[in-house]
Protein backbone atom coordinates (compact mmCIF):
# COMPACT_ATOMS: atom_id res chain seq x y z
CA UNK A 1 6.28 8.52 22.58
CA UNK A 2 5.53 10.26 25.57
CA UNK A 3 6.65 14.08 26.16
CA UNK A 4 10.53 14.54 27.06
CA UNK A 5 11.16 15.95 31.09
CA UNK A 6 11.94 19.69 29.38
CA UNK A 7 8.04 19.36 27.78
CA UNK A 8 4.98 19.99 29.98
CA UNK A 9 3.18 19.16 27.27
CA UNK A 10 3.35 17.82 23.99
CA UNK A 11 4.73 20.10 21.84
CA UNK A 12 1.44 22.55 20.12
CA UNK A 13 -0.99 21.10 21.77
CA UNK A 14 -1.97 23.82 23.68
CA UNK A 15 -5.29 25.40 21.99
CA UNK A 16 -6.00 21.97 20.42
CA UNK A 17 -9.13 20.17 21.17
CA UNK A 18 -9.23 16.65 22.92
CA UNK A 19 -11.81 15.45 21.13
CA UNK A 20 -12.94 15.81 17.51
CA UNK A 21 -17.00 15.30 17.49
CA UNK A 22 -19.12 18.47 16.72
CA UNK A 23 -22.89 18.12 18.48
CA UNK A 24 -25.62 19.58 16.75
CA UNK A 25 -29.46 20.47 17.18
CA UNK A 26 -31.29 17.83 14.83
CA UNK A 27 -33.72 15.47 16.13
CA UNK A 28 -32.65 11.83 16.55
CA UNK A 29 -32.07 9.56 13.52
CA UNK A 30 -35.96 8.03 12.56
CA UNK A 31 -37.96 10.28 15.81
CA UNK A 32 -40.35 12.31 13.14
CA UNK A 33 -42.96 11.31 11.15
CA UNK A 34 -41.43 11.26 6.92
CA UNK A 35 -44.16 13.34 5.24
CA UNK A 36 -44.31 13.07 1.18
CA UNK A 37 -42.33 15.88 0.61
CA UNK A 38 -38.97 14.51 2.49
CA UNK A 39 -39.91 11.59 0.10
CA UNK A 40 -39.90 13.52 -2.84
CA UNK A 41 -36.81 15.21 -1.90
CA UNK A 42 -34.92 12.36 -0.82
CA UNK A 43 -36.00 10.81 -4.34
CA UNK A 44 -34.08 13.66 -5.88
CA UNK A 45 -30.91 13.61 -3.41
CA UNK A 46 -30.67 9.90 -5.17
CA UNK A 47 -30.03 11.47 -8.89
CA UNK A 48 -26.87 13.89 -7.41
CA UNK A 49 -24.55 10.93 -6.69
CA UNK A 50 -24.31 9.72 -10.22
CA UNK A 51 -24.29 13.17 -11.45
CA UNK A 52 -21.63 14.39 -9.71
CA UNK A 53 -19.17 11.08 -10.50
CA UNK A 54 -20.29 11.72 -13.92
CA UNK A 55 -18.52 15.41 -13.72
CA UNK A 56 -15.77 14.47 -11.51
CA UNK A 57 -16.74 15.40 -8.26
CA UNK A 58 -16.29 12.04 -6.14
CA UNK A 59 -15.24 12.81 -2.72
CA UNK A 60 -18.60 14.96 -2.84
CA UNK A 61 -21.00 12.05 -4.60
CA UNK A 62 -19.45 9.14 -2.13
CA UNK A 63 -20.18 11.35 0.92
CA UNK A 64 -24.19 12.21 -0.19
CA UNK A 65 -24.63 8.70 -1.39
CA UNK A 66 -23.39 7.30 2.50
CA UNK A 67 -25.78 9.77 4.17
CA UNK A 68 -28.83 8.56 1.46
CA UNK A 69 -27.71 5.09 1.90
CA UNK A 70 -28.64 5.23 6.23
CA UNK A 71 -26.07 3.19 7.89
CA UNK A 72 -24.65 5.93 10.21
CA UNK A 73 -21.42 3.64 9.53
CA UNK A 74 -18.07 6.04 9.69
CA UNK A 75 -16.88 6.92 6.06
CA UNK A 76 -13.42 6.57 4.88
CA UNK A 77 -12.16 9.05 2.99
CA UNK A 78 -8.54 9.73 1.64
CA UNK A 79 -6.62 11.59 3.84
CA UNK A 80 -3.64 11.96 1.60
CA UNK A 81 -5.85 13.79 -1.15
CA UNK A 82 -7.33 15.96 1.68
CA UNK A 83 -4.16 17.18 2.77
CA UNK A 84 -3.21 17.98 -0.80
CA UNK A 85 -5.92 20.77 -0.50
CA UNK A 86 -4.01 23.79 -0.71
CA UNK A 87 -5.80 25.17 2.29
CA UNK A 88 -5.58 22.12 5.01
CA UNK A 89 -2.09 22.36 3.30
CA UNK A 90 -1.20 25.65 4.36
CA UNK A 91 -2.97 24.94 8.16
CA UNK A 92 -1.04 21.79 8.60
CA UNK A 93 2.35 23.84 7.54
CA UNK A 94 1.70 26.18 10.15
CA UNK A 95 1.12 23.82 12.95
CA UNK A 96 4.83 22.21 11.47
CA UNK A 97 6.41 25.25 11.64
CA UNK A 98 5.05 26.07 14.99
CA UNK A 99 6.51 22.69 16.24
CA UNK A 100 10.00 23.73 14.76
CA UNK A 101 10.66 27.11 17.06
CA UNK A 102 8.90 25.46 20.05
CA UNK A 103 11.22 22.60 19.77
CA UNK A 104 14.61 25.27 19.74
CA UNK A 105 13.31 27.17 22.21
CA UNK A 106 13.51 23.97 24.76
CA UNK A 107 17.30 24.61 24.54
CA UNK A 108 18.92 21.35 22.94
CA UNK A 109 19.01 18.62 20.77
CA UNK A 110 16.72 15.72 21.08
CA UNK A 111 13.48 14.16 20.01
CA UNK A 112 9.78 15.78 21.21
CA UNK A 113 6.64 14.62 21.28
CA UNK A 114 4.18 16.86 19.50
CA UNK A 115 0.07 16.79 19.01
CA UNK A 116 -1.92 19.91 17.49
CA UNK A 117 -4.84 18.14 19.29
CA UNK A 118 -7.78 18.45 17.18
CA UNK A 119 -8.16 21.78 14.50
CA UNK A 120 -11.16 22.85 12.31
CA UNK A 121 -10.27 23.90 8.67
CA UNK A 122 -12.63 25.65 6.55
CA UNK A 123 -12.40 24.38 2.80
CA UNK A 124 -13.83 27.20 0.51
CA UNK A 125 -15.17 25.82 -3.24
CA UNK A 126 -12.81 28.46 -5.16
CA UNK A 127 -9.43 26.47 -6.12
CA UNK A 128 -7.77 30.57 -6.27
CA UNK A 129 -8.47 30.74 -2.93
CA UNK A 130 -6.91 27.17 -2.09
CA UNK A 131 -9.68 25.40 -1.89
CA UNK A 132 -11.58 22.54 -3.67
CA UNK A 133 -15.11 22.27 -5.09
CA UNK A 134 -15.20 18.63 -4.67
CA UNK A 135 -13.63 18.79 -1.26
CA UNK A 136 -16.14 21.71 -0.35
CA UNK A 137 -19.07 19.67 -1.88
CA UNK A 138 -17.74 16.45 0.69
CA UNK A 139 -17.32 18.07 3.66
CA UNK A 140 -17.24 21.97 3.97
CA UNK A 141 -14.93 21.95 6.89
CA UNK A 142 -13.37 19.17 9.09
CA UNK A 143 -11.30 18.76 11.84
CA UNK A 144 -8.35 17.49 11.86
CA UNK A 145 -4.83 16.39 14.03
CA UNK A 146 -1.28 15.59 13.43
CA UNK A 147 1.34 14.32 15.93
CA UNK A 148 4.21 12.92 16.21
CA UNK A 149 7.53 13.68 16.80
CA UNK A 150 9.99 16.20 16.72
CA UNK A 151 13.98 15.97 16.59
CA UNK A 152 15.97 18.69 16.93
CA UNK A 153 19.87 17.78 15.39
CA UNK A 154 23.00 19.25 16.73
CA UNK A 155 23.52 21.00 13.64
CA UNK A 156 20.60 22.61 14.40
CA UNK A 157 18.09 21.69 11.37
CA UNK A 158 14.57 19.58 12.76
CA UNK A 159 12.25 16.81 11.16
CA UNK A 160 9.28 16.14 12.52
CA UNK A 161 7.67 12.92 11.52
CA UNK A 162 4.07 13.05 11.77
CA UNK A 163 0.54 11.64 11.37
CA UNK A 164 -2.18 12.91 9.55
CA UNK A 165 -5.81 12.60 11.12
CA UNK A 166 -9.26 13.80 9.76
CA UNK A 167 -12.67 13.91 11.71
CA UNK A 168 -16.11 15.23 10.71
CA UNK A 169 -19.28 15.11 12.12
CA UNK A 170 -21.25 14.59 8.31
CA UNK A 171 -24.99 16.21 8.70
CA UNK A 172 -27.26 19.14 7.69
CA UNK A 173 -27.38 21.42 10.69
CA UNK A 174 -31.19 22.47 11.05
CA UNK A 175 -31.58 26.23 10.78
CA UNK A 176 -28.26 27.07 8.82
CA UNK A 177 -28.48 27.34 4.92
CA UNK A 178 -25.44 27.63 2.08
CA UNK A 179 -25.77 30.37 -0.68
CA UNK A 180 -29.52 30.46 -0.06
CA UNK A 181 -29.98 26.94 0.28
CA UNK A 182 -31.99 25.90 3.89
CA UNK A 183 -30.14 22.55 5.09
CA UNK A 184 -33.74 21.84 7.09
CA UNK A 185 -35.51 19.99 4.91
CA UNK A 186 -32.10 18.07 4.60
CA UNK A 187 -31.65 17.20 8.18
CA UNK A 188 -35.40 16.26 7.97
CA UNK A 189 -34.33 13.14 6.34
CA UNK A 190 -31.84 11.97 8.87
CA UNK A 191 -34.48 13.40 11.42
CA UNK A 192 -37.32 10.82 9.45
CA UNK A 193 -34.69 7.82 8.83
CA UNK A 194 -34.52 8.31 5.51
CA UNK A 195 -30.94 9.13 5.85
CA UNK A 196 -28.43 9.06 8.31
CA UNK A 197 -25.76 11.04 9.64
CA UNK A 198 -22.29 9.71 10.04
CA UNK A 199 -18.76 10.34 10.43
CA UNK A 200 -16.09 10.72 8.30
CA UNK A 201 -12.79 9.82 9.36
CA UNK A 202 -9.11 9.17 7.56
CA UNK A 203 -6.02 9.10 8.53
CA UNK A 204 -2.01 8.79 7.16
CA UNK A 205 0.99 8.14 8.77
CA UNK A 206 4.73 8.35 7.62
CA UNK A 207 4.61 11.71 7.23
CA UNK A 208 8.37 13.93 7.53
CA UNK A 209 8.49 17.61 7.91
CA UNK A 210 12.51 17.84 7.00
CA UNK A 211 14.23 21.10 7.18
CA UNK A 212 17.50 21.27 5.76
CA UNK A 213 20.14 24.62 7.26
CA UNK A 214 21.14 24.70 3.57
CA UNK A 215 18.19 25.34 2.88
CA UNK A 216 15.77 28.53 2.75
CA UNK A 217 12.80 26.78 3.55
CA UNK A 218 11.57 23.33 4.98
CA UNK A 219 10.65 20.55 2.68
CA UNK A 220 6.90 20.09 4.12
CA UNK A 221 4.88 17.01 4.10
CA UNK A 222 6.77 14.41 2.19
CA UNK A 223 5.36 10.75 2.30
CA UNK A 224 8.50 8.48 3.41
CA UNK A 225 5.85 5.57 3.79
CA UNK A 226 2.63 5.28 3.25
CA UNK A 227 -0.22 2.74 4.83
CA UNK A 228 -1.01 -0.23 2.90
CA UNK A 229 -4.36 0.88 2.58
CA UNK A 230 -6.65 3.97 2.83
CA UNK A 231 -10.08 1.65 3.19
């Protein structure tokens, strides 16, 4: 839908990026030597997958075991369990609620489009502080963009329907290290082909943001319809 002749704009997408990709500073996939030790560690990378399926944490085992695996072919993960994460949860309901008093400020009922553009999220591993140790282990961070549309009724309550979009840019950055771990020697196996980096990407749409006047808050992120399948 394009924007209505009252919008500039979509609705919140100012401050959004255009596009999703993340550059980094590692060497291109296979242009340094592999020296025994990236063997060796790769050789122990292989042992984590199983390990972590074992204890439950598959988004994190299915994302290592792509990267050891080499294809550089984009990942699919589930975007409906992502946005379950209390924390994307709580990012995505402030973009919604955003798109609600932007959409009564223009003056008067009628539909909107609307687009966050693309937004990084930081998942922390602590569930208490709404995050996810699997979904930490996967991915860290990602970016990620809903739009849709906005209707404004004449009684004054708004739904926005909306789709769901994740992005990330799945490496080790060279120089940069997590609780004392160095993510080097990791990037040294993309870097020697013996990995590769990727991209992750999901996405779910049939997605309503209904608020109800009777109401004392809006009923966020229910799933009228869902896709057939995920991938």
């Amino acid at each position: 839908m394009g924007t209505s002749p009252a919008q500039e704009e979509p609705i919140g997408r100012r401050g959004g990026r255009a596009e999703p990709a993340i550059p980094n500073d590692n060497a291109a996939h296979a242009s340094l030597p592999a020296r025994p030790r990236d063997r060796v560690l790769r050789a122990a990378c292989v042992a984590v997958p199983p390990l972590w399926t074992a204890l439950g944490v598959r988004q994190a085992a299915g994302t290592l075991r792509h990267y050891l695996r080499g294809t550089g072919r984009p990942y699919r993960v589930d975007a409906r369990a992502l946005l379950a994460v209390p924390a994307v949860r709580v990012d995505v309901d402030r973009r919604l609620a955003e798109w609600r008093e932007a959409a009564r400020s223009l003056g008067e009922p009628g539909a909107y489009a609307a687009d966050s553009g693309w937004r990084g999220v930081l998942i922390t591993r602590r569930g208490s502080e709404g995050g996810s140790a699997d979904w930490w282990l996967a991915l860290r961070g990602a970016q990620y963009r809903i739009s849709g549309t906005v209707r404004v009724h004449e009684d004054g309550s708004v739904v926005s329907d909306y789709r769901f979009q994740v992005h990330k840019s799945w490496n080790f950055d060279r120089g940069e290290s997590e609780f004392g771990v160095p993510f080097t020697p990791f990037a040294r196996l993309h870097e020697t082909g013996l990995a590769r980096e990727f991209t992750v990407v999901g996405e779910v749409d049939g997605l309503v943001d209904a608020e109800d006047p009777r109401e004392s808050r809006p009923r966020g992120g229910l799933l009228v319809d869902t896709p057939a399948s995920e991938g």
